[in-house]
PDB file of N, CA and C in Angstrom:
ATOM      1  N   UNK A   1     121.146 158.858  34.408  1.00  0.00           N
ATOM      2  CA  UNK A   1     121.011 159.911  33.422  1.00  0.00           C
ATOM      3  C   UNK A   1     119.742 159.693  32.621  1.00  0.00           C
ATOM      4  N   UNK A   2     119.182 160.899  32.229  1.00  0.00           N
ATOM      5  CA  UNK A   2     118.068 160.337  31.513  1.00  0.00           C
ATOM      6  C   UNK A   2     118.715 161.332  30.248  1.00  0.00           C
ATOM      7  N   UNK A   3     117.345 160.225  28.477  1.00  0.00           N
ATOM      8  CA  UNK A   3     118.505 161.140  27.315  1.00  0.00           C
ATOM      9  C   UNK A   3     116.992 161.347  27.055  1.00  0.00           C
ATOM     10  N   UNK A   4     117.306 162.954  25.965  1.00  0.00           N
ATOM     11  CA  UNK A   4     116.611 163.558  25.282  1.00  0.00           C
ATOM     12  C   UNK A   4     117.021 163.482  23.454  1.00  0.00           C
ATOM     13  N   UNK A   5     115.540 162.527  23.424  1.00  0.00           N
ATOM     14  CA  UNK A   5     115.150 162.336  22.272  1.00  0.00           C
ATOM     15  C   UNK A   5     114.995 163.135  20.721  1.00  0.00           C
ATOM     16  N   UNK A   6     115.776 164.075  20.578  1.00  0.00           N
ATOM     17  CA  UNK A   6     115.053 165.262  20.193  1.00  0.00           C
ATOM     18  C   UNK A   6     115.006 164.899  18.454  1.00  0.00           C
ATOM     19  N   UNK A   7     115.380 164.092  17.951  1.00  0.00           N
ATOM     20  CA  UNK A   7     115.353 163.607  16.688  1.00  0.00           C
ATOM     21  C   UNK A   7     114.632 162.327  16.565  1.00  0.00           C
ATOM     22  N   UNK A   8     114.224 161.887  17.534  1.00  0.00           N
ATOM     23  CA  UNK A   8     113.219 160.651  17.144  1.00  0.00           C
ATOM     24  C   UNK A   8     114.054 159.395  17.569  1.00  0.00           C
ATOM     25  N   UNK A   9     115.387 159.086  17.545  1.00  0.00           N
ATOM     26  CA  UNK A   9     116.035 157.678  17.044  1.00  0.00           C
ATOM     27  C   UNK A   9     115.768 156.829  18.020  1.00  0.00           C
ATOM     28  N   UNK A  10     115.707 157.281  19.089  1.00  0.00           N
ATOM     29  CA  UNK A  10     115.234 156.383  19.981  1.00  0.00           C
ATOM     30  C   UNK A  10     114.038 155.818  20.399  1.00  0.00           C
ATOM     31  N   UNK A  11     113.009 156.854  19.656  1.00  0.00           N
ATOM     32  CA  UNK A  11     111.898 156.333  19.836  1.00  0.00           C
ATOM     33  C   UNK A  11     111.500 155.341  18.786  1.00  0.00           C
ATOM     34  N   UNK A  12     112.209 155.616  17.552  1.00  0.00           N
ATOM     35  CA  UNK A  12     112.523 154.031  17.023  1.00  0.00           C
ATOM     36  C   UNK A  12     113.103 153.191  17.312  1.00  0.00           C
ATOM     37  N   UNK A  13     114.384 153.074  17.698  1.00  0.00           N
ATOM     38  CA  UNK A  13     114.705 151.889  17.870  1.00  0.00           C
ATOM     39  C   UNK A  13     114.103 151.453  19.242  1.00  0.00           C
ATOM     40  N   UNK A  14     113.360 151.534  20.390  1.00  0.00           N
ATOM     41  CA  UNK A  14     112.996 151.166  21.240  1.00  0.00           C
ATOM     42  C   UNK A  14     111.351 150.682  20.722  1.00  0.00           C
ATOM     43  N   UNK A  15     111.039 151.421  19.739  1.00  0.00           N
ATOM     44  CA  UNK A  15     109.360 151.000  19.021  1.00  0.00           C
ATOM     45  C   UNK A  15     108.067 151.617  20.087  1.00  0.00           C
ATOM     46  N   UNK A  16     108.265 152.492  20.276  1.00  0.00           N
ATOM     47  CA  UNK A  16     107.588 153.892  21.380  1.00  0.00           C
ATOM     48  C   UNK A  16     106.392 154.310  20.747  1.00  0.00           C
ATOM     49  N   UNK A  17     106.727 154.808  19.138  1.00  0.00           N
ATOM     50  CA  UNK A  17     105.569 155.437  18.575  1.00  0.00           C
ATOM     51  C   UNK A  17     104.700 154.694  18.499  1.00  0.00           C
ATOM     52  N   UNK A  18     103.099 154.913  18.483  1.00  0.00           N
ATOM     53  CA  UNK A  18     102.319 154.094  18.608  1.00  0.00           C
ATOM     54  C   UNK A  18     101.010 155.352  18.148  1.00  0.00           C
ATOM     55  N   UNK A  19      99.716 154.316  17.417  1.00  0.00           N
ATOM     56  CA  UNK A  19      98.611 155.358  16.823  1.00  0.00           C
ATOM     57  C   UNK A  19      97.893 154.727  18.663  1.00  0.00           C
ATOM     58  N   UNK A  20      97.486 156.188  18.495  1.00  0.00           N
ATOM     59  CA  UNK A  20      96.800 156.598  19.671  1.00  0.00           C
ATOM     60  C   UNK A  20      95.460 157.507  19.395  1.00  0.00           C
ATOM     61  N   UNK A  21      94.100 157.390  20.150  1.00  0.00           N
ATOM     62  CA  UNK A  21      93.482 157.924  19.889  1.00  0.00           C
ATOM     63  C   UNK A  21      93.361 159.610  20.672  1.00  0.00           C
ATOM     64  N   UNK A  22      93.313 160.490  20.158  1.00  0.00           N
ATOM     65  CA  UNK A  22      92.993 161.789  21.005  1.00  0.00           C
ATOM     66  C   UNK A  22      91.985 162.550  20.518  1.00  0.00           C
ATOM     67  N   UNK A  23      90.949 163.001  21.367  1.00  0.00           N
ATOM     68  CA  UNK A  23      89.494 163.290  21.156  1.00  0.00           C
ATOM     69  C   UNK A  23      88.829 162.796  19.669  1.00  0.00           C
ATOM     70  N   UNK A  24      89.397 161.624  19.842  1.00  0.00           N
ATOM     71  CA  UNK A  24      88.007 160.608  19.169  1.00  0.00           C
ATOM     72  C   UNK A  24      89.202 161.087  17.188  1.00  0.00           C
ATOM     73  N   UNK A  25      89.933 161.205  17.346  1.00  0.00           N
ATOM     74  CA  UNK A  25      91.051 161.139  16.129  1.00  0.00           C
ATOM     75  C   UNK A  25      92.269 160.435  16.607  1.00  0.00           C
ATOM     76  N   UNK A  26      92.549 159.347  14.912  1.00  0.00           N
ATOM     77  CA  UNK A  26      93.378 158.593  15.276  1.00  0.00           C
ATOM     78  C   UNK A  26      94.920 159.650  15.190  1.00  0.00           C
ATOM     79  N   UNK A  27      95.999 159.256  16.498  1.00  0.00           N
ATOM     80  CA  UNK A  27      96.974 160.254  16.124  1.00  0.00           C
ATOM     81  C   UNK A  27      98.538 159.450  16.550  1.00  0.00           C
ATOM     82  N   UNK A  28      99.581 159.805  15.985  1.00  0.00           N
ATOM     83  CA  UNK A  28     100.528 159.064  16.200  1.00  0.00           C
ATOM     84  C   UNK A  28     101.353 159.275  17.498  1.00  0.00           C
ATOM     85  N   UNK A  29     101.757 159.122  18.627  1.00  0.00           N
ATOM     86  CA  UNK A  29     102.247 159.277  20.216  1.00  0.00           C
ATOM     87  C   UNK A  29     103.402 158.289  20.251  1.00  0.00           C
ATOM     88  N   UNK A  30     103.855 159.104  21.444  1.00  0.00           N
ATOM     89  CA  UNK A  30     104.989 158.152  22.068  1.00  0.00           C
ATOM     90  C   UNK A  30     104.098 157.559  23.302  1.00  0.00           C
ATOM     91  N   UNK A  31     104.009 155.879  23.147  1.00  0.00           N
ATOM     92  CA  UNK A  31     103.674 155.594  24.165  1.00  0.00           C
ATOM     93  C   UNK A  31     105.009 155.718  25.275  1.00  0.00           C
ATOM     94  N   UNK A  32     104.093 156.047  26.506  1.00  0.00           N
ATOM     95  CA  UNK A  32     104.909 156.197  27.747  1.00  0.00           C
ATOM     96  C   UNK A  32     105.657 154.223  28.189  1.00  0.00           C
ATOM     97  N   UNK A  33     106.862 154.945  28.603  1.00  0.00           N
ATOM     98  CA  UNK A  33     107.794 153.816  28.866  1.00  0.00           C
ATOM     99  C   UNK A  33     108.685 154.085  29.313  1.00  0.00           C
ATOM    100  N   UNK A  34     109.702 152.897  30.431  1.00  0.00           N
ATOM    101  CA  UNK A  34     110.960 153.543  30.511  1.00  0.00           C
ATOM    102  C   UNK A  34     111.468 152.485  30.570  1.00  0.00           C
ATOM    103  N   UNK A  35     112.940 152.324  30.460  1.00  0.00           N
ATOM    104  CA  UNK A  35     113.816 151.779  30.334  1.00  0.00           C
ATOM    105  C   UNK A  35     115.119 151.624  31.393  1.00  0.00           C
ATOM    106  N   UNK A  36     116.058 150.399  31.676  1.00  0.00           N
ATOM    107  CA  UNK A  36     117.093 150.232  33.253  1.00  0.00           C
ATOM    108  C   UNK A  36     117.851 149.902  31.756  1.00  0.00           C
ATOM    109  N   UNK A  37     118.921 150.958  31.399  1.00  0.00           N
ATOM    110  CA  UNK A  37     120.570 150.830  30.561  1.00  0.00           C
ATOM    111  C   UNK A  37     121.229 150.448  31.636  1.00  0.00           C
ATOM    112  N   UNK A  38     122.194 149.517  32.004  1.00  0.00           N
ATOM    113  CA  UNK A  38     123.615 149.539  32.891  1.00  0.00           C
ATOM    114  C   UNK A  38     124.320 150.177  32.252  1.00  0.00           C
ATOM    115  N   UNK A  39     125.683 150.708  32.587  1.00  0.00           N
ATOM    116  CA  UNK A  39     126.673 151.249  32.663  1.00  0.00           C
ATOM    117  C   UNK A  39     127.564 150.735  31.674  1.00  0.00           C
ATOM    118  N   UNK A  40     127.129 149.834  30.791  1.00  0.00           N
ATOM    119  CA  UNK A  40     127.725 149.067  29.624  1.00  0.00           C
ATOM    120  C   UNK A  40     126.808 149.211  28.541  1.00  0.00           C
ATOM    121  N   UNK A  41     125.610 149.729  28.734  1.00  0.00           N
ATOM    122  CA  UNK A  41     124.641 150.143  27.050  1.00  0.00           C
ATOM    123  C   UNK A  41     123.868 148.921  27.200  1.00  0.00           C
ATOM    124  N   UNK A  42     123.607 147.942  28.118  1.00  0.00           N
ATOM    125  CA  UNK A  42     122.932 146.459  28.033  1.00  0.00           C
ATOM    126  C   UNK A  42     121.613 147.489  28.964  1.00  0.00           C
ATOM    127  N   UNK A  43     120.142 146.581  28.042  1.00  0.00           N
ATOM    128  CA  UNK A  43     119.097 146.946  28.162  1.00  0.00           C
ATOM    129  C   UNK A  43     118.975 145.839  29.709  1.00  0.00           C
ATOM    130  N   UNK A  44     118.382 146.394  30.941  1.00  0.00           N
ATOM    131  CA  UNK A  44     118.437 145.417  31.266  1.00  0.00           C
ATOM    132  C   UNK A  44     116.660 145.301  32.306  1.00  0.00           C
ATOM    133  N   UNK A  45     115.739 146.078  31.712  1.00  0.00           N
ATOM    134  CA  UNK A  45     114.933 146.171  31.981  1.00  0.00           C
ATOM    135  C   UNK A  45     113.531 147.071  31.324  1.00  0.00           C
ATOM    136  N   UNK A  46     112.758 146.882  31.181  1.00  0.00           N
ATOM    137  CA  UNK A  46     111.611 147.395  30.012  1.00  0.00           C
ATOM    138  C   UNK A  46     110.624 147.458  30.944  1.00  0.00           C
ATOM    139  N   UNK A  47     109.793 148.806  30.748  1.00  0.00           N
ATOM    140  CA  UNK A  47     108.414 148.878  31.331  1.00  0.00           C
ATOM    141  C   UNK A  47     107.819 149.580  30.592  1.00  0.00           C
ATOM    142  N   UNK A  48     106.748 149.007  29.624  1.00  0.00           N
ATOM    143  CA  UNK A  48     105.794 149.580  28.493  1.00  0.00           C
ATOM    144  C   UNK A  48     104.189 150.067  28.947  1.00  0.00           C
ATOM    145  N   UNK A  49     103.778 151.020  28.211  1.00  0.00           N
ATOM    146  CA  UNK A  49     102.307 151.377  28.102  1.00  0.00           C
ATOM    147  C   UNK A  49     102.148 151.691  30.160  1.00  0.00           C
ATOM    148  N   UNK A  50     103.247 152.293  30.727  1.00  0.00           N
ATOM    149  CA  UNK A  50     102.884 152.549  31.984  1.00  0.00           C
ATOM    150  C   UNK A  50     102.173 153.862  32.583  1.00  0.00           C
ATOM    151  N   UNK A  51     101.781 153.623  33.597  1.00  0.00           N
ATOM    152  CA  UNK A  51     100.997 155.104  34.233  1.00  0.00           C
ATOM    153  C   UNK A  51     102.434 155.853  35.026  1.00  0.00           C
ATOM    154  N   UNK A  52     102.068 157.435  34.809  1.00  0.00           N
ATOM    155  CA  UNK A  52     103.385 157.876  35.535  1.00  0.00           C
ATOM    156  C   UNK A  52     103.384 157.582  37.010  1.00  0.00           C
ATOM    157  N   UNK A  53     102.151 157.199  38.148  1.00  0.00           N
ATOM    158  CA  UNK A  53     102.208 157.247  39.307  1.00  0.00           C
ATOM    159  C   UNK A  53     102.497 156.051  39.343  1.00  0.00           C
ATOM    160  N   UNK A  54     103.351 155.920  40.541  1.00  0.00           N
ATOM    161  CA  UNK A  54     103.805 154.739  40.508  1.00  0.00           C
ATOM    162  C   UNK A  54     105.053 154.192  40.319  1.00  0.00           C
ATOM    163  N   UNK A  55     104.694 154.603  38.492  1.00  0.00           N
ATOM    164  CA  UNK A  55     106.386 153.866  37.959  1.00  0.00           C
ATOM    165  C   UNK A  55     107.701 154.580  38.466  1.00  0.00           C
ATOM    166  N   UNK A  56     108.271 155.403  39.090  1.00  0.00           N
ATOM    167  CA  UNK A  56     109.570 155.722  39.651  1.00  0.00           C
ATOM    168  C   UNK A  56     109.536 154.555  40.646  1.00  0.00           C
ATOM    169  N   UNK A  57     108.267 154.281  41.557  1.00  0.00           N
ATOM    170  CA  UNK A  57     108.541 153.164  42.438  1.00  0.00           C
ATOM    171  C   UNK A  57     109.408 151.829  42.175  1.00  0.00           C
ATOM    172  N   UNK A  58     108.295 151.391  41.175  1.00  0.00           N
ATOM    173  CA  UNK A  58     108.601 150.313  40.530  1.00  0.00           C
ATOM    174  C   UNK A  58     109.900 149.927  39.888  1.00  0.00           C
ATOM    175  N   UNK A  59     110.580 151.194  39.359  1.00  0.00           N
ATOM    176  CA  UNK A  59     111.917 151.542  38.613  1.00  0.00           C
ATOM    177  C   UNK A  59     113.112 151.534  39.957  1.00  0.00           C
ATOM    178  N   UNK A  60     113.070 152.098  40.690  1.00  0.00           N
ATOM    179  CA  UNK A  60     114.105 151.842  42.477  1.00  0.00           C
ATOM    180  C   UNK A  60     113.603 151.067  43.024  1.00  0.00           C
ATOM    181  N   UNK A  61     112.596 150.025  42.918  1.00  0.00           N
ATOM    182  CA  UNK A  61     112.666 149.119  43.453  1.00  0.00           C
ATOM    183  C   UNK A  61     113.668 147.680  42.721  1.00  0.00           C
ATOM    184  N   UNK A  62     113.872 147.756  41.419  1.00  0.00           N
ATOM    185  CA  UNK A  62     114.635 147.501  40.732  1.00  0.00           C
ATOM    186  C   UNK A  62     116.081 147.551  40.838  1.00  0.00           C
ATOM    187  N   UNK A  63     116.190 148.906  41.108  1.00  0.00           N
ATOM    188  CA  UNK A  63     117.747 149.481  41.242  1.00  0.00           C
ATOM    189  C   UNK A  63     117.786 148.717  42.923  1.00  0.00           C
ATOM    190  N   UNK A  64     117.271 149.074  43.837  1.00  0.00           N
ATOM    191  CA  UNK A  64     117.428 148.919  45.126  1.00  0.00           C
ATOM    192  C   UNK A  64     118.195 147.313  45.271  1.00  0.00           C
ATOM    193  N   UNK A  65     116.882 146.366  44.648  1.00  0.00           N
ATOM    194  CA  UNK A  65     117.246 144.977  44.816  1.00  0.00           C
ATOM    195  C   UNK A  65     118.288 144.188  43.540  1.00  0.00           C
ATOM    196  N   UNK A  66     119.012 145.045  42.799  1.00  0.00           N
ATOM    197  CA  UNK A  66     120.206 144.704  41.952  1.00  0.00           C
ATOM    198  C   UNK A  66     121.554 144.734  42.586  1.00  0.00           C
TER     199      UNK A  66
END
């Protein structure tokens, strides 16, 4: 399942927001990231500041070999 953020809380408590620059102004962003929850709410995997190509790989390759 993936969750929608729509009040922010998660992008605090995970620590996401981040000052970012966009055309040469400093601005506040969600850095890109994702996260492996099990089926019990236990974090059981973190991937920060990632590029989108790629990372689904990286994320089932995870699931695959668990």
């Amino acid at each position: 399942e993936l969750a929608a953020d729509t009040e922010g809380r998660l992008c605090q408590m995970f620590d996401v927001i981040k000052n970012k620059l966009m055309y040469g102004k400093q601005v506040q962003g969600i850095e890109r990231s994702a996260f492996l929850i099990d089926a019990n709410g236990v974090l059981r995997r973190e991937w920060r500041g990632i590029k989108a190509d790629g990372n689904a790989a990286a994320v089932l390759d995870v699931l695959m070999t668990a």
